[in-house]
Every structure is written in C-alpha cells, then in structure tokens.
Protein backbone atom coordinates (compact mmCIF):
# COMPACT_ATOMS: atom_id res chain seq x y z
CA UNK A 1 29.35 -79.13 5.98
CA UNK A 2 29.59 -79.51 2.36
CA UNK A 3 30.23 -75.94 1.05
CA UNK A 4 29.84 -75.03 -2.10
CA UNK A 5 32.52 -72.34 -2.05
CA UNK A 6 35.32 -74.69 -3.69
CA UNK A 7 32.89 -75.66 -6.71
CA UNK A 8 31.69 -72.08 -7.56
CA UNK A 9 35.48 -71.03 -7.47
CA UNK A 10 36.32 -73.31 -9.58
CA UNK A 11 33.83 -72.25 -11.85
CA UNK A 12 34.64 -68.95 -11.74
CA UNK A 13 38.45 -69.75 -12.69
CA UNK A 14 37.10 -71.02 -16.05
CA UNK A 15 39.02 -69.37 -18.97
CA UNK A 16 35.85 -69.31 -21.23
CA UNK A 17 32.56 -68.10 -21.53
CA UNK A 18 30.96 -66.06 -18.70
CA UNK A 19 30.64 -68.37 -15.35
CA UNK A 20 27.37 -67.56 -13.74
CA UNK A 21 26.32 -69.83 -10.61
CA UNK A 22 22.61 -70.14 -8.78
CA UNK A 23 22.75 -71.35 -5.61
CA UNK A 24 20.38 -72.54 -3.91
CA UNK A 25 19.23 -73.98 -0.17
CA UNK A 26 16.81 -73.20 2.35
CA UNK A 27 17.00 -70.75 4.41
CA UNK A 28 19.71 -71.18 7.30
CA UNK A 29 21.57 -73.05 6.02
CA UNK A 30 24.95 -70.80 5.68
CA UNK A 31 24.19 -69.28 2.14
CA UNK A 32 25.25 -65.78 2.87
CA UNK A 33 28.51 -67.57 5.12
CA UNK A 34 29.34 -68.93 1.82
CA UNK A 35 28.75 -65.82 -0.60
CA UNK A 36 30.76 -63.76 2.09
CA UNK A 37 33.70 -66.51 1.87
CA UNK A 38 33.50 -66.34 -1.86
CA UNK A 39 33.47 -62.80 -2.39
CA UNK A 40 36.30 -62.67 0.08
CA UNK A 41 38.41 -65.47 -2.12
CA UNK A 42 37.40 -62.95 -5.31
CA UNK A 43 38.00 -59.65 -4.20
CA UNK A 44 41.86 -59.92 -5.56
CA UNK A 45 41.45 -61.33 -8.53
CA UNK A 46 37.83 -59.16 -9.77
CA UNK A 47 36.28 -56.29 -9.12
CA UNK A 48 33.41 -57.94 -6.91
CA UNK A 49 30.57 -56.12 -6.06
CA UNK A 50 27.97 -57.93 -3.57
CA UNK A 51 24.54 -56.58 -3.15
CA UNK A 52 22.16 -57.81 -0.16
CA UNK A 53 18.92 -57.39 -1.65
CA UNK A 54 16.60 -58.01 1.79
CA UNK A 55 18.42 -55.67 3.30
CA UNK A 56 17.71 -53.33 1.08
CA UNK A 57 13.84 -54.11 0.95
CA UNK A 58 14.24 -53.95 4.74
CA UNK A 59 16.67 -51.13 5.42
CA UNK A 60 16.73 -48.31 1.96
CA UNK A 61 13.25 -48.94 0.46
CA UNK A 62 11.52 -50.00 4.08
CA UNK A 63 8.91 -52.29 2.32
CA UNK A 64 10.58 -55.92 2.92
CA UNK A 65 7.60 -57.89 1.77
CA UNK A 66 8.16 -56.26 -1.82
CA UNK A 67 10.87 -58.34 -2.78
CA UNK A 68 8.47 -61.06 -2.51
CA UNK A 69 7.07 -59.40 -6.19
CA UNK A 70 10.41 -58.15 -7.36
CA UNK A 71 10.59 -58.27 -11.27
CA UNK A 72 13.11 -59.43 -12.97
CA UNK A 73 14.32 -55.68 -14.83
CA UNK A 74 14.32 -54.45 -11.11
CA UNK A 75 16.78 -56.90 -9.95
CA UNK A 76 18.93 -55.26 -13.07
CA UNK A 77 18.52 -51.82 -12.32
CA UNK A 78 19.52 -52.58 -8.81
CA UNK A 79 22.39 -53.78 -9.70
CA UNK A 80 23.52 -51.36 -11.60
CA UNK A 81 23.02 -48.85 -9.39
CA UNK A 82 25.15 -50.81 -7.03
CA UNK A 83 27.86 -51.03 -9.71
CA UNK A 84 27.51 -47.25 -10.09
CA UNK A 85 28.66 -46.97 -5.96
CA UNK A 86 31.05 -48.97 -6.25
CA UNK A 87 32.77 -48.27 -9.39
CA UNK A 88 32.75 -44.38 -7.76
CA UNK A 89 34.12 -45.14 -4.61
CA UNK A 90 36.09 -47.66 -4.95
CA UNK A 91 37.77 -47.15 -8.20
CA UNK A 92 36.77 -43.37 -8.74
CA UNK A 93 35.33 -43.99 -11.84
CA UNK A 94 32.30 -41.91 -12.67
CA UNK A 95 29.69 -43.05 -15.13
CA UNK A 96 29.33 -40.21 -18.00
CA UNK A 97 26.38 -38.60 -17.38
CA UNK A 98 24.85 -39.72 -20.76
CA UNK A 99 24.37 -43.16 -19.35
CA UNK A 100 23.68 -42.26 -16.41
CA UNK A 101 20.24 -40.28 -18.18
CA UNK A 102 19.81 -43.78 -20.11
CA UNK A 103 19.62 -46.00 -17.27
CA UNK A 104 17.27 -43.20 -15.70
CA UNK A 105 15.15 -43.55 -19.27
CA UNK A 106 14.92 -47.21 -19.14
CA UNK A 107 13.72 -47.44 -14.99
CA UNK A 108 11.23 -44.81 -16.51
CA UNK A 109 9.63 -46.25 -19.34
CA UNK A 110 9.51 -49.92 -17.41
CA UNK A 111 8.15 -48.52 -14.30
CA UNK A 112 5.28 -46.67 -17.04
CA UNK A 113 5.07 -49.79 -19.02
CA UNK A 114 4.25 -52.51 -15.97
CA UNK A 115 2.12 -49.76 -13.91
CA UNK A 116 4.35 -49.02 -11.16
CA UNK A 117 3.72 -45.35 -11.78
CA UNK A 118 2.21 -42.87 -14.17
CA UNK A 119 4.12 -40.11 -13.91
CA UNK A 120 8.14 -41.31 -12.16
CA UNK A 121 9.92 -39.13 -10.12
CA UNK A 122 12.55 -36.92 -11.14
CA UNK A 123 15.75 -38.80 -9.68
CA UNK A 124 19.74 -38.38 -10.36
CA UNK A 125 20.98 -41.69 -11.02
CA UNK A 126 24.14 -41.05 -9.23
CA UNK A 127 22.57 -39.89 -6.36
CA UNK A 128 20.29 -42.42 -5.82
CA UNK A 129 23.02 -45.10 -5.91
CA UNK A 130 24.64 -43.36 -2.75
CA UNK A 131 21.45 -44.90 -1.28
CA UNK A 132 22.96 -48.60 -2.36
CA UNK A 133 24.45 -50.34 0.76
CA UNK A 134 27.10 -52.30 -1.14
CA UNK A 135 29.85 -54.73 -0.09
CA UNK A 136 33.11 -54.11 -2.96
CA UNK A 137 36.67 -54.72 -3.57
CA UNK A 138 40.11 -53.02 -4.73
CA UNK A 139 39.92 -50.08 -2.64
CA UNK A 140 41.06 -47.08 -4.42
CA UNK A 141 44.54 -45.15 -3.56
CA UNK A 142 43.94 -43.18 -0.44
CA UNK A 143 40.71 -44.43 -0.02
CA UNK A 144 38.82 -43.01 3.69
CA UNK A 145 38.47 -44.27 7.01
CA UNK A 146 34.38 -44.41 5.91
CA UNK A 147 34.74 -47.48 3.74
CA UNK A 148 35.14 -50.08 6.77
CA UNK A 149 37.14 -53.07 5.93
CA UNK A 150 35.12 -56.41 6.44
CA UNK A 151 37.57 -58.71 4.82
CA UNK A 152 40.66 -58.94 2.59
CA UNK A 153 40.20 -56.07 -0.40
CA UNK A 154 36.67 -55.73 0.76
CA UNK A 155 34.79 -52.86 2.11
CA UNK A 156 30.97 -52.04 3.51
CA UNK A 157 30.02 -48.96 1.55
CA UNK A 158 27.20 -47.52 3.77
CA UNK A 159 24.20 -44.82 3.60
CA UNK A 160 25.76 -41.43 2.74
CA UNK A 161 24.84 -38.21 3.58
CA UNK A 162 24.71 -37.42 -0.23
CA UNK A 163 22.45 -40.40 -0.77
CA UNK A 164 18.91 -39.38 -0.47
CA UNK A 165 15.58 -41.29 0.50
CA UNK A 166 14.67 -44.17 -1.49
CA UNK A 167 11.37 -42.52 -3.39
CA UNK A 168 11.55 -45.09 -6.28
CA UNK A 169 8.24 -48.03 -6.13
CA UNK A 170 9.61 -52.04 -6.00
CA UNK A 171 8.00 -55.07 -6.09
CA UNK A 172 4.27 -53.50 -6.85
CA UNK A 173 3.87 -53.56 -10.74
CA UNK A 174 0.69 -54.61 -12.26
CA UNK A 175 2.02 -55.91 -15.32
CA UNK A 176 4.63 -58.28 -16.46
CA UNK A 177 6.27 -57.42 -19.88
CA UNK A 178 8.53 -60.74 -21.43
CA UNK A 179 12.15 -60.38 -22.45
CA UNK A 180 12.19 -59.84 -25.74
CA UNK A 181 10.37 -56.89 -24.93
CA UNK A 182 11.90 -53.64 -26.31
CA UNK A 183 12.15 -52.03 -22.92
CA UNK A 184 13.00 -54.81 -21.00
CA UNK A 185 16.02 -55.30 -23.59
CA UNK A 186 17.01 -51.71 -22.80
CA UNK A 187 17.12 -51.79 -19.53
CA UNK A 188 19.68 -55.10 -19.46
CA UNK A 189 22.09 -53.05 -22.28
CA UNK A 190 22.27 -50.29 -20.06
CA UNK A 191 23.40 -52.25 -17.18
CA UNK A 192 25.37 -54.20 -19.79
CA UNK A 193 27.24 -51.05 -21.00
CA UNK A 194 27.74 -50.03 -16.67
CA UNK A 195 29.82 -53.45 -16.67
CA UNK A 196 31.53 -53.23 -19.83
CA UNK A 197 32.64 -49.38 -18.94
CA UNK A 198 33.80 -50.79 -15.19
CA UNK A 199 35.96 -53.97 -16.66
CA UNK A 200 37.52 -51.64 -19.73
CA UNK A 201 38.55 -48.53 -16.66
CA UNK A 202 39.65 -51.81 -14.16
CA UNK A 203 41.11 -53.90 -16.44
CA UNK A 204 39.51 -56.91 -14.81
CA UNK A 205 36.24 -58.71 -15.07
CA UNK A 206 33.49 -57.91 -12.59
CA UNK A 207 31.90 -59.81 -10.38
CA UNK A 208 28.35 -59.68 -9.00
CA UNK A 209 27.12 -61.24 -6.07
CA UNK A 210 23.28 -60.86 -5.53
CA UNK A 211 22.24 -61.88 -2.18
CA UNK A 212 18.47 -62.35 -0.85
CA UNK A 213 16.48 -63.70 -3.44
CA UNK A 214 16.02 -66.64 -1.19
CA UNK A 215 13.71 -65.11 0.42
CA UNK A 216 10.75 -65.64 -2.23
CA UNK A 217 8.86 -68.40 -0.89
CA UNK A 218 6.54 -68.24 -3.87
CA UNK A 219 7.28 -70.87 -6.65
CA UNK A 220 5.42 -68.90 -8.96
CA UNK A 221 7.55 -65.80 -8.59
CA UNK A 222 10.71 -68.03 -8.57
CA UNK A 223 9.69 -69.45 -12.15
CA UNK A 224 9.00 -65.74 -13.80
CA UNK A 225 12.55 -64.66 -12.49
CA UNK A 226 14.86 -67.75 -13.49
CA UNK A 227 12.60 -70.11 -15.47
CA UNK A 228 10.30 -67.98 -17.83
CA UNK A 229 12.80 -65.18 -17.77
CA UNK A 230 16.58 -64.88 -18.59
CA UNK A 231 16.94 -61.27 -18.15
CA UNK A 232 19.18 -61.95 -14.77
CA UNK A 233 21.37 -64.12 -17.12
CA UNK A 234 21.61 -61.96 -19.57
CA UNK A 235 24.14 -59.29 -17.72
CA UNK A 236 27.49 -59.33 -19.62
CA UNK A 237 29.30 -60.34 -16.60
CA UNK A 238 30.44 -63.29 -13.78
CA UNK A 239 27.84 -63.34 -11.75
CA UNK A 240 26.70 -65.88 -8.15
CA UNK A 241 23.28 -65.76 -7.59
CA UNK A 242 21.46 -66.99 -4.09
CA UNK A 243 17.85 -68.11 -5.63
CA UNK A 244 14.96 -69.68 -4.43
CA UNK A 245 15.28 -73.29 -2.91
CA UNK A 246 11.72 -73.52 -4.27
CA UNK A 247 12.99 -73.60 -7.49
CA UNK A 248 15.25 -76.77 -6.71
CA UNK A 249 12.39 -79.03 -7.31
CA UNK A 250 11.65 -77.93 -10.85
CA UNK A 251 12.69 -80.43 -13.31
CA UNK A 252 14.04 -77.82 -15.49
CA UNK A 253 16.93 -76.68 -13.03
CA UNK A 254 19.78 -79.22 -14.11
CA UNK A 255 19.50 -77.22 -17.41
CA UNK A 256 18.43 -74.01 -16.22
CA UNK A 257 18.66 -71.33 -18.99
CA UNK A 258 21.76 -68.82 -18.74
CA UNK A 259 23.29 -69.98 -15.53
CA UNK A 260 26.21 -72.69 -15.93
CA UNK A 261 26.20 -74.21 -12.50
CA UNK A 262 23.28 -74.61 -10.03
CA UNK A 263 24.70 -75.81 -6.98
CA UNK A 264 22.68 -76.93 -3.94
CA UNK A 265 23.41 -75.59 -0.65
CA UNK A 266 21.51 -78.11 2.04
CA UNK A 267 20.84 -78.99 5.45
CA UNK A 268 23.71 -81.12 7.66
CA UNK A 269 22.93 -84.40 8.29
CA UNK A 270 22.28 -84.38 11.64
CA UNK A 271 19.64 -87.26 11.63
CA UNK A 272 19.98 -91.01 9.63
CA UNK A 273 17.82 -91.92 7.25
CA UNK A 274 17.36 -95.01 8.04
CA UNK A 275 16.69 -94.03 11.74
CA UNK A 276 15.55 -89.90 11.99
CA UNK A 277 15.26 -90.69 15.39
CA UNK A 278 19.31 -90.89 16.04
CA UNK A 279 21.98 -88.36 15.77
CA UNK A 280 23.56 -88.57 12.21
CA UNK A 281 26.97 -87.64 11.31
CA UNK A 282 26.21 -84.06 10.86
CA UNK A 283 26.06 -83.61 14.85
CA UNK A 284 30.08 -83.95 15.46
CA UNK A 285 30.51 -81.23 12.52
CA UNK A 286 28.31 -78.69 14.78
CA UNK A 287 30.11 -79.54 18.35
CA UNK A 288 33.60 -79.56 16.33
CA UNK A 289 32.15 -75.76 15.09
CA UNK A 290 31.03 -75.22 18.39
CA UNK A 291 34.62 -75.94 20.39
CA UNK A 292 36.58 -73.89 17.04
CA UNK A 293 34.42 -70.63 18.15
CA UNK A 294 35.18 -70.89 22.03
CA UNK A 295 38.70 -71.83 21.50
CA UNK A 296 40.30 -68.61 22.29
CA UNK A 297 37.99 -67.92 25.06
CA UNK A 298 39.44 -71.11 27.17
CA UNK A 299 35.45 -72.22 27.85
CA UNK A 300 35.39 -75.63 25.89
CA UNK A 301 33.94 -77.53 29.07
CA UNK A 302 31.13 -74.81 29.34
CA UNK A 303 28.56 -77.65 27.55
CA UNK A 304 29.56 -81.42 27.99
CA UNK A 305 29.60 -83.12 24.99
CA UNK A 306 26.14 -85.12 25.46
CA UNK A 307 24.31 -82.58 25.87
CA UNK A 308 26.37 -80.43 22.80
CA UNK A 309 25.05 -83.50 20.61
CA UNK A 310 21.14 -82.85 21.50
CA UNK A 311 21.96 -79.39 20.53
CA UNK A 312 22.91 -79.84 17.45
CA UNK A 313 20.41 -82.50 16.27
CA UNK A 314 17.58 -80.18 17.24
CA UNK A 315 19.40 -77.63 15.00
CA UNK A 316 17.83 -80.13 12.33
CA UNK A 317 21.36 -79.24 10.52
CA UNK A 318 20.59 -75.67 10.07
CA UNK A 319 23.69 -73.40 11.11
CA UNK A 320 21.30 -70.68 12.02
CA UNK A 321 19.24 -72.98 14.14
CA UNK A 322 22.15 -74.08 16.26
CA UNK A 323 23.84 -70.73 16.56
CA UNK A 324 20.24 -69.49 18.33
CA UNK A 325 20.12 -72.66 20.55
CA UNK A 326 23.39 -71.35 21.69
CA UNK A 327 22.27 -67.84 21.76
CA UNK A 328 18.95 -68.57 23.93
CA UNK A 329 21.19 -71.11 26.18
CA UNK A 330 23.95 -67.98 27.05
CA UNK A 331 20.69 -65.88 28.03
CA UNK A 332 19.10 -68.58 30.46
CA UNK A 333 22.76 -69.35 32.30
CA UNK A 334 23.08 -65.79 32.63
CA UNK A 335 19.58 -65.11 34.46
CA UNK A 336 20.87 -67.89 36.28
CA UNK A 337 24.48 -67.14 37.38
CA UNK A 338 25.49 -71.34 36.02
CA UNK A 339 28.52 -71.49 35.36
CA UNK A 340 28.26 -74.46 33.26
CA UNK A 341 25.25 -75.64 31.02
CA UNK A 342 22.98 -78.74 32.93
CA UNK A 343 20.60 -80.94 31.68
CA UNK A 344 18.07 -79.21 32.91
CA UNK A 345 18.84 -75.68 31.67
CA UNK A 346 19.56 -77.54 27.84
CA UNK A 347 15.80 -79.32 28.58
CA UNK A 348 14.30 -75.97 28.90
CA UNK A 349 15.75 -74.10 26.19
CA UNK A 350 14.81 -77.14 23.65
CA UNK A 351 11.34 -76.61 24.95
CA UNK A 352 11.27 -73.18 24.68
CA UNK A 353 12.67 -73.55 21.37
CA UNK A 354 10.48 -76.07 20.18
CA UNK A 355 7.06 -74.04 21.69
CA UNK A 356 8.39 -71.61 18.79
CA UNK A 357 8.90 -74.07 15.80
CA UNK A 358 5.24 -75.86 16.75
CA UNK A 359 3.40 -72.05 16.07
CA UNK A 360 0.96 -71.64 13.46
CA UNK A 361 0.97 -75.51 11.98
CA UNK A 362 -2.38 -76.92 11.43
CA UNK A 363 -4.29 -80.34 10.63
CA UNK A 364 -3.14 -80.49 7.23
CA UNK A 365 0.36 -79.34 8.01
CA UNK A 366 0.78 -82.11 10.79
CA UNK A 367 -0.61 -84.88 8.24
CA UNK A 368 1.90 -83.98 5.43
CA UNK A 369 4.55 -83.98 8.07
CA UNK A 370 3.40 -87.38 9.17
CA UNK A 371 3.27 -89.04 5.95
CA UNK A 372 6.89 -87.93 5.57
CA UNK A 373 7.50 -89.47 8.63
CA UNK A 374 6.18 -92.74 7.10
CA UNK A 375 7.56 -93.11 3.98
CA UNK A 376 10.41 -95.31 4.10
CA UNK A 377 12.49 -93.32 1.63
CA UNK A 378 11.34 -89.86 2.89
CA UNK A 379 10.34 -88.51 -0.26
CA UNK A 380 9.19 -84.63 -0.90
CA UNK A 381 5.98 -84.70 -0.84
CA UNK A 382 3.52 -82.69 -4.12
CA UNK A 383 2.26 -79.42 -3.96
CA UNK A 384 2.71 -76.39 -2.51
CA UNK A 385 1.77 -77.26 0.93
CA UNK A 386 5.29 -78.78 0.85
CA UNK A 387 6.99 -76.37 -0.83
CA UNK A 388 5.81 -74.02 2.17
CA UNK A 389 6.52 -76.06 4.98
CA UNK A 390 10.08 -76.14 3.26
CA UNK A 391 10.39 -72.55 2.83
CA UNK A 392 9.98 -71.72 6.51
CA UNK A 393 12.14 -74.53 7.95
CA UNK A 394 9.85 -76.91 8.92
CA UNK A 395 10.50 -79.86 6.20
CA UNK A 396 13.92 -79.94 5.82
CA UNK A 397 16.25 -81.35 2.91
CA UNK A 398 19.06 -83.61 4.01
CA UNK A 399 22.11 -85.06 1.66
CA UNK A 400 22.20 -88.24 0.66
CA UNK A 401 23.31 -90.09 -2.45
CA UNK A 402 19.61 -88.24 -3.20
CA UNK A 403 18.18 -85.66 -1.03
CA UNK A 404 15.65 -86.71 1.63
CA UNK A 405 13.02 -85.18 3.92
CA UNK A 406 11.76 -85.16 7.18
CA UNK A 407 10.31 -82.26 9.74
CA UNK A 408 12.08 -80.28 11.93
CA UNK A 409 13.58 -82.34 14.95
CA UNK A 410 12.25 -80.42 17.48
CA UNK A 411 8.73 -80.68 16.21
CA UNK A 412 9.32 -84.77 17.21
CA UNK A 413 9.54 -83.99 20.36
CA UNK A 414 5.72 -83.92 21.22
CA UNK A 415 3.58 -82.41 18.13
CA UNK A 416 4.92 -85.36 16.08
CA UNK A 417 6.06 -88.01 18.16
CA UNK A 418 7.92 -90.96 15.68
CA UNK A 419 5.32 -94.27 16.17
CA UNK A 420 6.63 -97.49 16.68
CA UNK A 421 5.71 -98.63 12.91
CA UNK A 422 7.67 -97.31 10.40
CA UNK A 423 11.47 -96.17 9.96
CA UNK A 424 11.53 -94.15 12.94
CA UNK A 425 10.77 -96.82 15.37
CA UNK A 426 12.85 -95.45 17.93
CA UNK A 427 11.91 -92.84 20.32
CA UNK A 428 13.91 -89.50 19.60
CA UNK A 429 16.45 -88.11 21.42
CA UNK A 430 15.27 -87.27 25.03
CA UNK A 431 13.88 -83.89 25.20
C-alpha cells in the first residue's frame, strides 16, 4: 500500500509556514493505521495531541449520528478542550482560569447565536475536558500508571472520575453563522491563544491530529466545513486532518483554502483495469500482510496461497475488508475444529460475506454500478447517487496514473455478474 505517512512527514518537517495536511480516502482503507503511525513518528519531536472525533460522538456525547451536522466552531472548541487534557496531564500545565471563562463565553454565545440552546448550561471548562478521550505525547516527570502507553511518547488519556457527563448539545444547530462572523472569530482566538500558551510552556510546536471526520457522507456538510469555511484552517498550529473522501471530487481540492497538502489515501489495487475480473497487484501486498501478522505464531500454512489470493481480491483492496474476511474465516474453522482453511470453508465465508455487501441496493443502485462496469475507462459516475455508493464501500476508488472505479468485488459474484461485452469479459474469480 501506498501510505501517505512519508509525504505528510515530510510536510510536517518544513521549516516555514504552518504545515497543515487533509487526508482523505474512503472508509477502510487504513486512515486511522496511518494517523496512528504518524502521530507515533511525531510524538518526539511535538507535542501531538490526537483526538478521535466518532468516538467521541459514539462514546462521551452518545449521539454518533451528530457528527454527521458537526459545525465547523464545534470541531474548534473540541479541540481545545482536548488540548486543555492534555496540556494538564501530560505537561502539567494548567490553563489560567481567565481563558478558561473565555473559551466557556465563546461555546456560549455560538451555541445562543446558531440555536443550539437558549439558555447553556453552567459548565467548568476544565472539567469538562476530563470528559475528552485523548491520545498525547511527552509524558510528564513521574507521570501515573493511568496514562497507558500505546506507542513511543504516547499515551491514551481516558474518562476520569473528575470528568463529568457530557451535557453540552453537538451537531443540532439551526443556524449557520460565516467566518468572518464576530463570534465565530472568537471562538478560533481562544483556541488560538490554548495553542500559543501550550507551545510558549513546551517549547515546541503542537500538533493536532483530528480523526473521524470521514465519517460525513454528506457532500454538502463536507463543503460548509473545508470549502465555504476556513475556520478549521485557521488554528495557529500543525495540524493532519482525516476529511471527507466526498470532498475528493470537488474541483476546488488541489487548491483547497488553508490546508497545504491534500493527500489521497485509496483503495489497493487488487483488481486490473483493464480486466476487473483478475487479481491485480494489490492481492500479493494483502497475503505478504497476511504471512507478516502470523509470523510469530508459526501458522503460515493455515490458508494456501490460492485461496489467500481470493481473499484478498474480495477485500476489493480495503484493509478493513480483508482483516474481517479473516476474522469471519477464524470463527467458521473454529465451529468446525479444521485445522487448516479448505475451499469450501473460504466458499462459504465469501458468500456469507457477500449476502452482507448485496443488502439494501436497489434498481437504480445496480444500474449505476453496471454502467461503471461498462465504461471502458471506469469513470466516477455524476451525482450523489455515486457519491453514496462510494461512501459506504460499494464503488470503490483504485490508483492508477488517474483514479478509477468499479463496485465492490464481491457484489460480482452474482448481483452483478461481469457480461461477456465490455472490459470485464472474463468471468470473476470463482466464488
């Protein structure tokens, strides 16, 4: 796989300006593998602080399909109050209170200002961003058994028992308010002035990781966060962002406003253009990934390589894909007691797998799919039926001197069988 990870460092190591990177990809494709190794590569050098922002929809504020709506000043505030946990624990370095009250002030008047609320709760800054689940770096001296290492200089900062529950309203405003905005402008300096306090105690620069925002499947909500707005941009500080992939079709993205780089994170080539129907070069990457992870367990003869291959092109290149092929293949030779993986049990956990990727698609789904199918050069197709099928992994980008398309693998098993006119004149691999 191509990563990305070498490019963004590099851009980080730049001597001038203020690097800040958007990357995006569909989802399963390895993103968060790649923020993780980045941060990782970082954490020596900065003061990185990553924030997972659908898992905190899902696990502190309990309302994951708000981050669909998340506004742009939100995404701010939350990461400031992530800064806030880690600059405590991690460098014991307390904001003064009078900033703390100001970034309090300027949730307030937003959260008045787009009709979130009418009347916002009475909340400690501080103590709310004990509610922050935070990854960070450059432990402090003696820090605690609590902050549990995940890699080098980093460290999971968790729920605390002085955190409290998340009472604050995301993702549900009525109004949108532009950037030049006076209260939109006050929330960024507040965050601004977080990060400048942090570098000046640390004495290096700061670096935010925002994970999650890949999640918004809407291209609308993609273009009021990094198109029409540049409040994200506009934090004083180095900064890799995991956007929308809907937003890689935009014309506007080579020069998108505020960010320097914009690198693409997508699918491995696991079928040829000029033939979808056979295994592309991507396949040996995902049985050479395969063998590196059961290395040390002494079980590389547990799948023969054939049937390895039909693995991963049913994967359709996504990482996550194969690792749950794998997953639901361990179950089914468990229930039963084979000791090595046949062609039969591999045939029934495709179909099983494929069952699951053929759920919910319709007429018009199955014709867009089709045409794709067709067209020679596998172009993306217009409109936002495309953009959907793309969003949940059933189109799927592949690399090429220009990115192509085609549907999920699995999916041309039965519900879209390749014809004999067209590129895919060949029958797929046997199923």
């Amino acid at each position: 796989m191509q990563s990305p990870a070498p490019t963004i460092g590099e851009a980080l190591d730049r001597p001038f300006g203020t690097p800040r990177v958007l990357l995006t990809g569909t989802i399963g494709t390895g993103k968060t593998t790649e923020l993780y190794r980045i941060a990782e590569e970082r954490a020596q050098r900065e003061f990185v602080v990553y924030v997972d922002l659908e898992r905190h929809f899902s696990e502190v504020v309990g309302d994951i399909p708000a981050l669909q709506n998340v506004a742009s000043w939100e995404i701010c505030f939350l990461a400031g109050l992530a800064l806030l946990r880690a600059a405590e624990e991690r460098l014991a370095f307390r904001l003064p209170d009078p900033h703390l009250r100001d970034l309090e002030h300027a949730w307030s008047a937003l959260a008045r200002a787009t009709g979130e609320v009418s009347a916002p709760p009475k909340i400690e800054m501080g103590t709310l961003a004990k509610s922050m689940i935070v990854l960070a770096s450059k432990a402090a001296p003696l820090a605690g058994p609590a902050a549990a290492g995940v890699g080098a200089g980093l460290s999971l900062l968790g729920a605390t028992a002085e955190g409290i529950k998340w009472a604050l309203p995301l993702g549900i405003r009525k109004r949108s308010l532009p950037d030049q905005d006076q209260q939109m402008q006050t929330m960024v300096r507040c965050v601004n002035v977080i990060i400048g306090l942090v570098e000046q105690h640390q004495g290096s620069n700061v670096l935010l990781v925002i994970d999650g925002l890949d999640r918004i499947r809407d291209f609308k909500r993609a273009r009021e966060l990094f198109i029409d707005s540049t409040a994200i941009a506009q934090l004083a500080c180095r900064m890799v962002v995991c956007g929308p992939f809907a937003l890689r079709h935009h014309p506007s993205l080579p020069s998108l406003r505020g960010f320097t780089d914009v690198p693409p994170l997508v699918n491995e080539p696991v079928l040829l253009q000029r033939d979808p129907s056979q295994p592309g070069p991507g396949v040996r990457f995902f049985c050479d990934l395969f063998q590196r992870r059961v290395a040390d367990l002494g079980a590389g003869d547990l799948i023969e390589r054939a049937l390895l291959e039909r693995l991963a092109y049913y994967s359709g290149g996504r990482a996550r894909d194969f690792v749950t092929s794998i997953q639901v293949l361990a179950g089914r030779a468990w229930s039963a007691d084979a000791p090595r993986a046949a062609e039969e049990l591999i045939s029934k956990v495709l179909d099983e797998l494929r069952r699951k990727r053929e759920t919910g698609l319709h007429r018009g789904h199955k014709a867009l799919l089709r045409a794709v199918m067709d067209d020679p050069e596998h172009s993306l197709p217009e409109g936002d039926l495309a953009q959907e099928l793309l969003s949940y992994g059933t189109l799927l980008p592949y690399p090429n001197e220009s990115e192509w398309y085609y549907p999920h693998p699995l999916l041309t098993m039965h519900l879209l069988r390749p014809s004999t006119a067209g590129s895919a004149g060949s029958e797929p691999l046997s199923g």
